[in-house]
PDB file of N, CA and C in Angstrom:
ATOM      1  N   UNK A   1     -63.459  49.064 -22.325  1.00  0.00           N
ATOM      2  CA  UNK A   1     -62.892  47.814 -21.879  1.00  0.00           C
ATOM      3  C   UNK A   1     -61.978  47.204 -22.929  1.00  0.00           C
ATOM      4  N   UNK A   2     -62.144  47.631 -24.312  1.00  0.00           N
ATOM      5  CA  UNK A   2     -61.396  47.056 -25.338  1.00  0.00           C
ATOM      6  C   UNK A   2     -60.046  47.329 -25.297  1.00  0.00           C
ATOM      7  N   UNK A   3     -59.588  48.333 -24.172  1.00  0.00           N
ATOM      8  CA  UNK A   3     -57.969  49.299 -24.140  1.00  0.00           C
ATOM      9  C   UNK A   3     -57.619  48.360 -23.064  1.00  0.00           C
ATOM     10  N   UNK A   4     -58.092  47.601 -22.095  1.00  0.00           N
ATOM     11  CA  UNK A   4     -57.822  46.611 -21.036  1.00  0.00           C
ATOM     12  C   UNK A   4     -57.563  45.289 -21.581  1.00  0.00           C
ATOM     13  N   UNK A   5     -58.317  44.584 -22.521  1.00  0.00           N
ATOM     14  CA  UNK A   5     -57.830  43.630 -23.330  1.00  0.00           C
ATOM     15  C   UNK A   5     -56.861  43.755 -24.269  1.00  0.00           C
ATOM     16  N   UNK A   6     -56.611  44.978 -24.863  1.00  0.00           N
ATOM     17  CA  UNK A   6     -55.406  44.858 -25.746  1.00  0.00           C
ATOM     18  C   UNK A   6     -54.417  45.378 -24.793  1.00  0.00           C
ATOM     19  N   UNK A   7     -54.489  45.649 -23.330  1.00  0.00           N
ATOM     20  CA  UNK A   7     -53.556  45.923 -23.010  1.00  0.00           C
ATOM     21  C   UNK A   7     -52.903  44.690 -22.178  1.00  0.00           C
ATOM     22  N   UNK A   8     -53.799  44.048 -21.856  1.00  0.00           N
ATOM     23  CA  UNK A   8     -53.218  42.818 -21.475  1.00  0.00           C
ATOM     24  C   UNK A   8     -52.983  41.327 -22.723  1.00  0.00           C
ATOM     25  N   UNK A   9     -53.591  41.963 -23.516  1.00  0.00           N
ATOM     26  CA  UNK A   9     -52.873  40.853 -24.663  1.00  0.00           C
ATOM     27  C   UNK A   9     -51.175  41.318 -25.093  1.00  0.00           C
ATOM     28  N   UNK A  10     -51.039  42.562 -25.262  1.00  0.00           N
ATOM     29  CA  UNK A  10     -49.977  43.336 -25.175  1.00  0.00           C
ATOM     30  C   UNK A  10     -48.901  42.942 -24.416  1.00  0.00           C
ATOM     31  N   UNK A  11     -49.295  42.857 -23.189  1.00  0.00           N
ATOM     32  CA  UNK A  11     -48.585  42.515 -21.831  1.00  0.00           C
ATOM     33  C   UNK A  11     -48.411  40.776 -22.328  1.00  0.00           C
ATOM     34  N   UNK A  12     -49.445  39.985 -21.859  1.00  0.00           N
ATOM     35  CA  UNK A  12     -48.954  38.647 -22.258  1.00  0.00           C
ATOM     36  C   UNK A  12     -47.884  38.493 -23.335  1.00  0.00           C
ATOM     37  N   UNK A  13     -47.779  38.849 -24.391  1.00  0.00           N
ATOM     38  CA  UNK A  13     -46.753  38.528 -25.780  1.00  0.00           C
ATOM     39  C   UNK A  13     -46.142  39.486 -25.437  1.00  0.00           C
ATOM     40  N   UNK A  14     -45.705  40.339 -24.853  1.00  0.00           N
ATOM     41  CA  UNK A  14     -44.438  40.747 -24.462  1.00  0.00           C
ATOM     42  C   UNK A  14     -43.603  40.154 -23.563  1.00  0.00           C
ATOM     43  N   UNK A  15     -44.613  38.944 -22.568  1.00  0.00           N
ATOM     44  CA  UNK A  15     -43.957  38.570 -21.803  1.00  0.00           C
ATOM     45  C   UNK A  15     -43.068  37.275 -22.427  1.00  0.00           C
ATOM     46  N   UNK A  16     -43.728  36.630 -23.206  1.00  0.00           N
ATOM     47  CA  UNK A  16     -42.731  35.176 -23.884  1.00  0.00           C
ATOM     48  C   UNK A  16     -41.537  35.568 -24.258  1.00  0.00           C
ATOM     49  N   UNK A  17     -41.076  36.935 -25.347  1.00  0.00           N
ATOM     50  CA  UNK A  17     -39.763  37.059 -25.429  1.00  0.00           C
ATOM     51  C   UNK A  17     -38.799  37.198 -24.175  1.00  0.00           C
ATOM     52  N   UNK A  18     -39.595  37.613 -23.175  1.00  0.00           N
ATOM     53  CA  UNK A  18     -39.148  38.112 -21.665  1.00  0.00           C
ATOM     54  C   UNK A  18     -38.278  36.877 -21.483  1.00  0.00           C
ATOM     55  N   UNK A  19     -39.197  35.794 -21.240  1.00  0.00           N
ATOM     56  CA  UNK A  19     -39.059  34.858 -20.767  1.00  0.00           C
ATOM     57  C   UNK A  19     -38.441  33.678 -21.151  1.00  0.00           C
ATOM     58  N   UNK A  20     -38.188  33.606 -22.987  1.00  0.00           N
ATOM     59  CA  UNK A  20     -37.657  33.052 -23.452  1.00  0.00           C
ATOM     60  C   UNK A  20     -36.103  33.830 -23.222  1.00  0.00           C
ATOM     61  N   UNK A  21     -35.765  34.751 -23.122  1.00  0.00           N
ATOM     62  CA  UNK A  21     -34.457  35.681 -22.993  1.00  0.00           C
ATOM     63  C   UNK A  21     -33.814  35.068 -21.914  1.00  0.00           C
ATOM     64  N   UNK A  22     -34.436  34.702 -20.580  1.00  0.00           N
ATOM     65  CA  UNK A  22     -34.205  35.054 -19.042  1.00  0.00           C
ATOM     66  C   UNK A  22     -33.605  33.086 -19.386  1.00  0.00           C
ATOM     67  N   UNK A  23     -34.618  32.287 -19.895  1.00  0.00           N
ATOM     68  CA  UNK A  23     -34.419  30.659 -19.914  1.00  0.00           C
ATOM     69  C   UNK A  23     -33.035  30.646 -20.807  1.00  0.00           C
ATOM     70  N   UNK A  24     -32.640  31.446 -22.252  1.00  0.00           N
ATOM     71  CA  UNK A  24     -31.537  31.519 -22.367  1.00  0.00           C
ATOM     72  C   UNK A  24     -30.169  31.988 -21.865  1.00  0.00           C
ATOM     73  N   UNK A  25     -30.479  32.813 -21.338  1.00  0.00           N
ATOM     74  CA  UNK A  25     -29.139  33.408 -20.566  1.00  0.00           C
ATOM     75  C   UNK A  25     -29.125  32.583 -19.510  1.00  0.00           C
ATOM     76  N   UNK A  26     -30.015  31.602 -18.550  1.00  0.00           N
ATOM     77  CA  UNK A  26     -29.474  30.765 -17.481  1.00  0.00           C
ATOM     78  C   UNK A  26     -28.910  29.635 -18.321  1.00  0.00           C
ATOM     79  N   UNK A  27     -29.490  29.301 -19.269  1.00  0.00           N
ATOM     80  CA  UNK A  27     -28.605  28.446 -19.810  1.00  0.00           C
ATOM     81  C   UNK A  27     -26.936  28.421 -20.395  1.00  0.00           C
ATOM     82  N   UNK A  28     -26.980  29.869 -21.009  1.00  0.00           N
ATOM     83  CA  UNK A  28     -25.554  29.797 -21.314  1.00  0.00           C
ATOM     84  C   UNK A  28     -24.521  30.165 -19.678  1.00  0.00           C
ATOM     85  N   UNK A  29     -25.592  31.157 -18.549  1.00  0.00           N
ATOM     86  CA  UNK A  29     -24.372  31.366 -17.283  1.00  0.00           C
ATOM     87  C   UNK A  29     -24.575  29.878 -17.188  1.00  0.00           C
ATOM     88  N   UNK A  30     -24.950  28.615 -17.033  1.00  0.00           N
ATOM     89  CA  UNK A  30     -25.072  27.130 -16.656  1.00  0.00           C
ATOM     90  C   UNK A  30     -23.865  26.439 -17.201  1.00  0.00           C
ATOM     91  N   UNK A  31     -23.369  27.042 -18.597  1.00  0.00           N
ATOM     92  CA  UNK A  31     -22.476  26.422 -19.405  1.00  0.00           C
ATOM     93  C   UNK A  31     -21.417  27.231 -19.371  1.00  0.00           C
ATOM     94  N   UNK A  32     -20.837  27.947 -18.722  1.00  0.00           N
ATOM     95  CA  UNK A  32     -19.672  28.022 -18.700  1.00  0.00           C
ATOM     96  C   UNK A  32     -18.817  27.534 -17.800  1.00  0.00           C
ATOM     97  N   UNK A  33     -18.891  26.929 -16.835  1.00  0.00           N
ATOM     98  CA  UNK A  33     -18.480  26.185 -16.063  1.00  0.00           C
ATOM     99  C   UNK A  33     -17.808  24.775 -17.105  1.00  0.00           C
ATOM    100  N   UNK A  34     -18.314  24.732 -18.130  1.00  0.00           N
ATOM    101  CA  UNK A  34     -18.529  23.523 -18.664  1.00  0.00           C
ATOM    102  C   UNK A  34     -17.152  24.184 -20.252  1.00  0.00           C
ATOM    103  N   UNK A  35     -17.445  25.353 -20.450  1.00  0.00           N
ATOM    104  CA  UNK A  35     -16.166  26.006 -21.389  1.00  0.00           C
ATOM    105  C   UNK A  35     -14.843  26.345 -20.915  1.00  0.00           C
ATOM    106  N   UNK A  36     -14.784  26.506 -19.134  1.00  0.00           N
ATOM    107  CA  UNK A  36     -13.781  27.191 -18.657  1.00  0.00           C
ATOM    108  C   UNK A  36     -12.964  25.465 -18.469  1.00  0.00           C
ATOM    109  N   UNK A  37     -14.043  24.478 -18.163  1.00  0.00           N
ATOM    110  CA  UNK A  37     -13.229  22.894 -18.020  1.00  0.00           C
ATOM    111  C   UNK A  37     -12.770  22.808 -19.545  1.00  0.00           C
ATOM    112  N   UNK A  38     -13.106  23.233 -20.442  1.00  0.00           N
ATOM    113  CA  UNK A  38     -12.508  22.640 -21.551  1.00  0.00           C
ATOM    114  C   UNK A  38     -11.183  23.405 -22.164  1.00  0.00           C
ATOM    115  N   UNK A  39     -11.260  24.744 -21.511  1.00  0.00           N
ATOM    116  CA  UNK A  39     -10.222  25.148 -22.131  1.00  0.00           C
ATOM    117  C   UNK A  39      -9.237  24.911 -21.089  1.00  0.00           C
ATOM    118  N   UNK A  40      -9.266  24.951 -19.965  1.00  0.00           N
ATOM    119  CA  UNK A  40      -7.871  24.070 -19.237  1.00  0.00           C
ATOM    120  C   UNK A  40      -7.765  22.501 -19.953  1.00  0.00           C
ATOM    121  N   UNK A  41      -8.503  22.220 -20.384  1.00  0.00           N
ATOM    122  CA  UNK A  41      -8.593  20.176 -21.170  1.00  0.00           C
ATOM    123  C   UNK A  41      -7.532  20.774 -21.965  1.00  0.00           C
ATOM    124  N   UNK A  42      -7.880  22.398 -23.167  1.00  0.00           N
ATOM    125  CA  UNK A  42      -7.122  22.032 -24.044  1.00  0.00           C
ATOM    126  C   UNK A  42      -5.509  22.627 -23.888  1.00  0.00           C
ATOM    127  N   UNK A  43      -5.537  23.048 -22.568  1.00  0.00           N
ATOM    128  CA  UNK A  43      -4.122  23.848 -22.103  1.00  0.00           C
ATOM    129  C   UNK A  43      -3.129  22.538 -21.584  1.00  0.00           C
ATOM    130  N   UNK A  44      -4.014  21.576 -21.293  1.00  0.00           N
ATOM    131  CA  UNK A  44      -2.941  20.306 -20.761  1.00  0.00           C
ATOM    132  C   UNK A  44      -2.679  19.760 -21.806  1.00  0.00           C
ATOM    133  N   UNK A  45      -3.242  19.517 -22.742  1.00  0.00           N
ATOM    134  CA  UNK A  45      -3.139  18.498 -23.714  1.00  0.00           C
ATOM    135  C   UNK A  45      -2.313  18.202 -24.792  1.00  0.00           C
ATOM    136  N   UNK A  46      -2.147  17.556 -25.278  1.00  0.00           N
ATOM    137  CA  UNK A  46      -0.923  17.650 -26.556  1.00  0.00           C
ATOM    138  C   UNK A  46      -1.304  17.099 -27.777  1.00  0.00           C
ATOM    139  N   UNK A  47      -0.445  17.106 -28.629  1.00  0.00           N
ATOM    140  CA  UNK A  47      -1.061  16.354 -29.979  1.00  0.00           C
ATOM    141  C   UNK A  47      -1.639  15.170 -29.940  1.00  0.00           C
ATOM    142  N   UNK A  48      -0.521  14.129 -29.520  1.00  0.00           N
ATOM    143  CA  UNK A  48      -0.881  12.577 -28.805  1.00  0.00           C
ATOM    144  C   UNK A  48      -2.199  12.624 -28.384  1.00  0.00           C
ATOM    145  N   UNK A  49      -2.606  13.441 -26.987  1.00  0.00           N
ATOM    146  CA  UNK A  49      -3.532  13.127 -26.095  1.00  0.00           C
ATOM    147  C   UNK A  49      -3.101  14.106 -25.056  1.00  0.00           C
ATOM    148  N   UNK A  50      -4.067  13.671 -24.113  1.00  0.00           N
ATOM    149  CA  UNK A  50      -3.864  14.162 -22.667  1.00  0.00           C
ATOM    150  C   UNK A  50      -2.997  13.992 -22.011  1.00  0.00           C
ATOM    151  N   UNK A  51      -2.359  14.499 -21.163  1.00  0.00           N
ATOM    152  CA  UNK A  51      -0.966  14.128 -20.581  1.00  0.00           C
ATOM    153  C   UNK A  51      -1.769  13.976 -19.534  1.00  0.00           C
ATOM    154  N   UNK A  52      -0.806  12.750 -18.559  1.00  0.00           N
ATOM    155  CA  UNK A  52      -1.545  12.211 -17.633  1.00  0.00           C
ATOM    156  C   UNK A  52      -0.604  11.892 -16.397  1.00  0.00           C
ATOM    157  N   UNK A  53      -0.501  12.395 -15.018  1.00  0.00           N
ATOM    158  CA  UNK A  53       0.348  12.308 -13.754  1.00  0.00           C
ATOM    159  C   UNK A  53       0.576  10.909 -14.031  1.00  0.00           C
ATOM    160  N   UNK A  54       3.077  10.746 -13.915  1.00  0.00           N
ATOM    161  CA  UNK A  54       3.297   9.805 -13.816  1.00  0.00           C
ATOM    162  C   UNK A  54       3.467   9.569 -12.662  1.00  0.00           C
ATOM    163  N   UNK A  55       3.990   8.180 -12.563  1.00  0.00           N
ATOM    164  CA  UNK A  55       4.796   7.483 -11.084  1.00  0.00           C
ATOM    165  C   UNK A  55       6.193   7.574 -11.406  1.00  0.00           C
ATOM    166  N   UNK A  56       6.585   8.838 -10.536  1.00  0.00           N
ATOM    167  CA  UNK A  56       8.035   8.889 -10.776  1.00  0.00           C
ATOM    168  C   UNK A  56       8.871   7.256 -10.947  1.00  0.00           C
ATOM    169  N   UNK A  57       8.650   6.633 -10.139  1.00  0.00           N
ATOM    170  CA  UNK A  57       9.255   5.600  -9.765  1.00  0.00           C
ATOM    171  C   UNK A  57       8.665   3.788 -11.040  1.00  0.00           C
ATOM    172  N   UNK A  58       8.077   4.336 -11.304  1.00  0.00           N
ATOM    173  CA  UNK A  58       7.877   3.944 -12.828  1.00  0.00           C
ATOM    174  C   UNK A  58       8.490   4.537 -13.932  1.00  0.00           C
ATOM    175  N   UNK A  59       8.331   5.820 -13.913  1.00  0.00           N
ATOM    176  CA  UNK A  59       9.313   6.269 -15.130  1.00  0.00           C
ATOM    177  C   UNK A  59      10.834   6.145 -14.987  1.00  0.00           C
ATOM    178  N   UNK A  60      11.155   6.131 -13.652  1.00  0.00           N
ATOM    179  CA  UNK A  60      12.667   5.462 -13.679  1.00  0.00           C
ATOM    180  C   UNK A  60      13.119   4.240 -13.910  1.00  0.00           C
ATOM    181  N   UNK A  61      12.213   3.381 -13.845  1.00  0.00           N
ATOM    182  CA  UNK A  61      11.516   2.038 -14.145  1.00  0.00           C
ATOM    183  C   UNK A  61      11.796   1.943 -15.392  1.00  0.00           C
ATOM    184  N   UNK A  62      10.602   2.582 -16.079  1.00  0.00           N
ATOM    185  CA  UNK A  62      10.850   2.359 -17.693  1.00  0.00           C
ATOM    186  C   UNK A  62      12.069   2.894 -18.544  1.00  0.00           C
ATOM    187  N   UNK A  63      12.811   3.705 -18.284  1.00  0.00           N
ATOM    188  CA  UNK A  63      14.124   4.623 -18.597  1.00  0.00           C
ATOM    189  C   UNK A  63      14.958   3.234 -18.434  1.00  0.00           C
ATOM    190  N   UNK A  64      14.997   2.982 -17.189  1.00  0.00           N
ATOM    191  CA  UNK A  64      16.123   1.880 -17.125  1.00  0.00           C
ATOM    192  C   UNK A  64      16.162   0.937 -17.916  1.00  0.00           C
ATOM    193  N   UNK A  65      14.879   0.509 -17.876  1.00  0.00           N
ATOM    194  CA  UNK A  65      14.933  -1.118 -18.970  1.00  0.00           C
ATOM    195  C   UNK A  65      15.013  -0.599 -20.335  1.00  0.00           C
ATOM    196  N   UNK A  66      14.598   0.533 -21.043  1.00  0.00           N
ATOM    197  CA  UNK A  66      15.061   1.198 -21.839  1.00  0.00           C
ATOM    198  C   UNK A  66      16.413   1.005 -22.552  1.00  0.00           C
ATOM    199  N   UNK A  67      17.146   1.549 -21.316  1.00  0.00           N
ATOM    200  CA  UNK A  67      18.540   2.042 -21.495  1.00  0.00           C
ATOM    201  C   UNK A  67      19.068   0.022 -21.669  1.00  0.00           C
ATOM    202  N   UNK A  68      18.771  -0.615 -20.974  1.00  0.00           N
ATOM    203  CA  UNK A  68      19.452  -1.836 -21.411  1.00  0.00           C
ATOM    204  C   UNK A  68      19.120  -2.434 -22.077  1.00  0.00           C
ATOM    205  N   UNK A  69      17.878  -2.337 -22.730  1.00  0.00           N
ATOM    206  CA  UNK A  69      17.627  -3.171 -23.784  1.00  0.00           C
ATOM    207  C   UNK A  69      18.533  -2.124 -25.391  1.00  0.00           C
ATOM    208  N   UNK A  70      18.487  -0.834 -24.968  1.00  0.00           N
ATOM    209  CA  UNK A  70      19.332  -0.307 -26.134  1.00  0.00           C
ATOM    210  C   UNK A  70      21.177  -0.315 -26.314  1.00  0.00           C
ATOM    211  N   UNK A  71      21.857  -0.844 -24.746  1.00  0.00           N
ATOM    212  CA  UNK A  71      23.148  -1.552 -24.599  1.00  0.00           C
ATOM    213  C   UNK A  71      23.236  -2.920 -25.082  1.00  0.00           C
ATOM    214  N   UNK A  72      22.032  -3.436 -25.073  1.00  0.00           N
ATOM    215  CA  UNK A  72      22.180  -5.027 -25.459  1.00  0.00           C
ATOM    216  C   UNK A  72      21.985  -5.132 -27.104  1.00  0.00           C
ATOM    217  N   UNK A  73      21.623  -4.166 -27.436  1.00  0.00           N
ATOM    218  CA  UNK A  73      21.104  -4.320 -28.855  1.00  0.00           C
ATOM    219  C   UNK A  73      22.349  -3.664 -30.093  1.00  0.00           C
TER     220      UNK A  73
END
């Protein structure tokens, strides 16, 4: 009976690395979802910051008053 207990003590502590393995690898497939968002973050981005969708019709906006405050000056 002593080959049945060490064979299941055997079995148990073989199983924690098992299992600690299986809890890490869902964790890192969990996180890449979370690396693939960051490397498009860092494909938009610029030195400044983030570039961020204008309002065309604002930036023609701001160009203009631009342009006359640099005729008036």
């Amino acid at each position: 009976m002593a080959i049945l207990d060490y064979a299941g003590t055997t079995l148990a502590l073989a199983t924690v690395p098992l299992v600690a393995t299986i809890v890490v690898l869902t964790k890192l497939v969990a996180f890449i979802p979370v690396l693939v968002k960051w490397r498009k973050d860092e494909e938009t981005s610029t030195a400044k910051g983030v570039r961020v969708p204008q309002d065309e019709g604002k930036v023609a906006e701001f160009n203009e008053l631009r342009r006359r405050a640099g005729s008036s000056a």
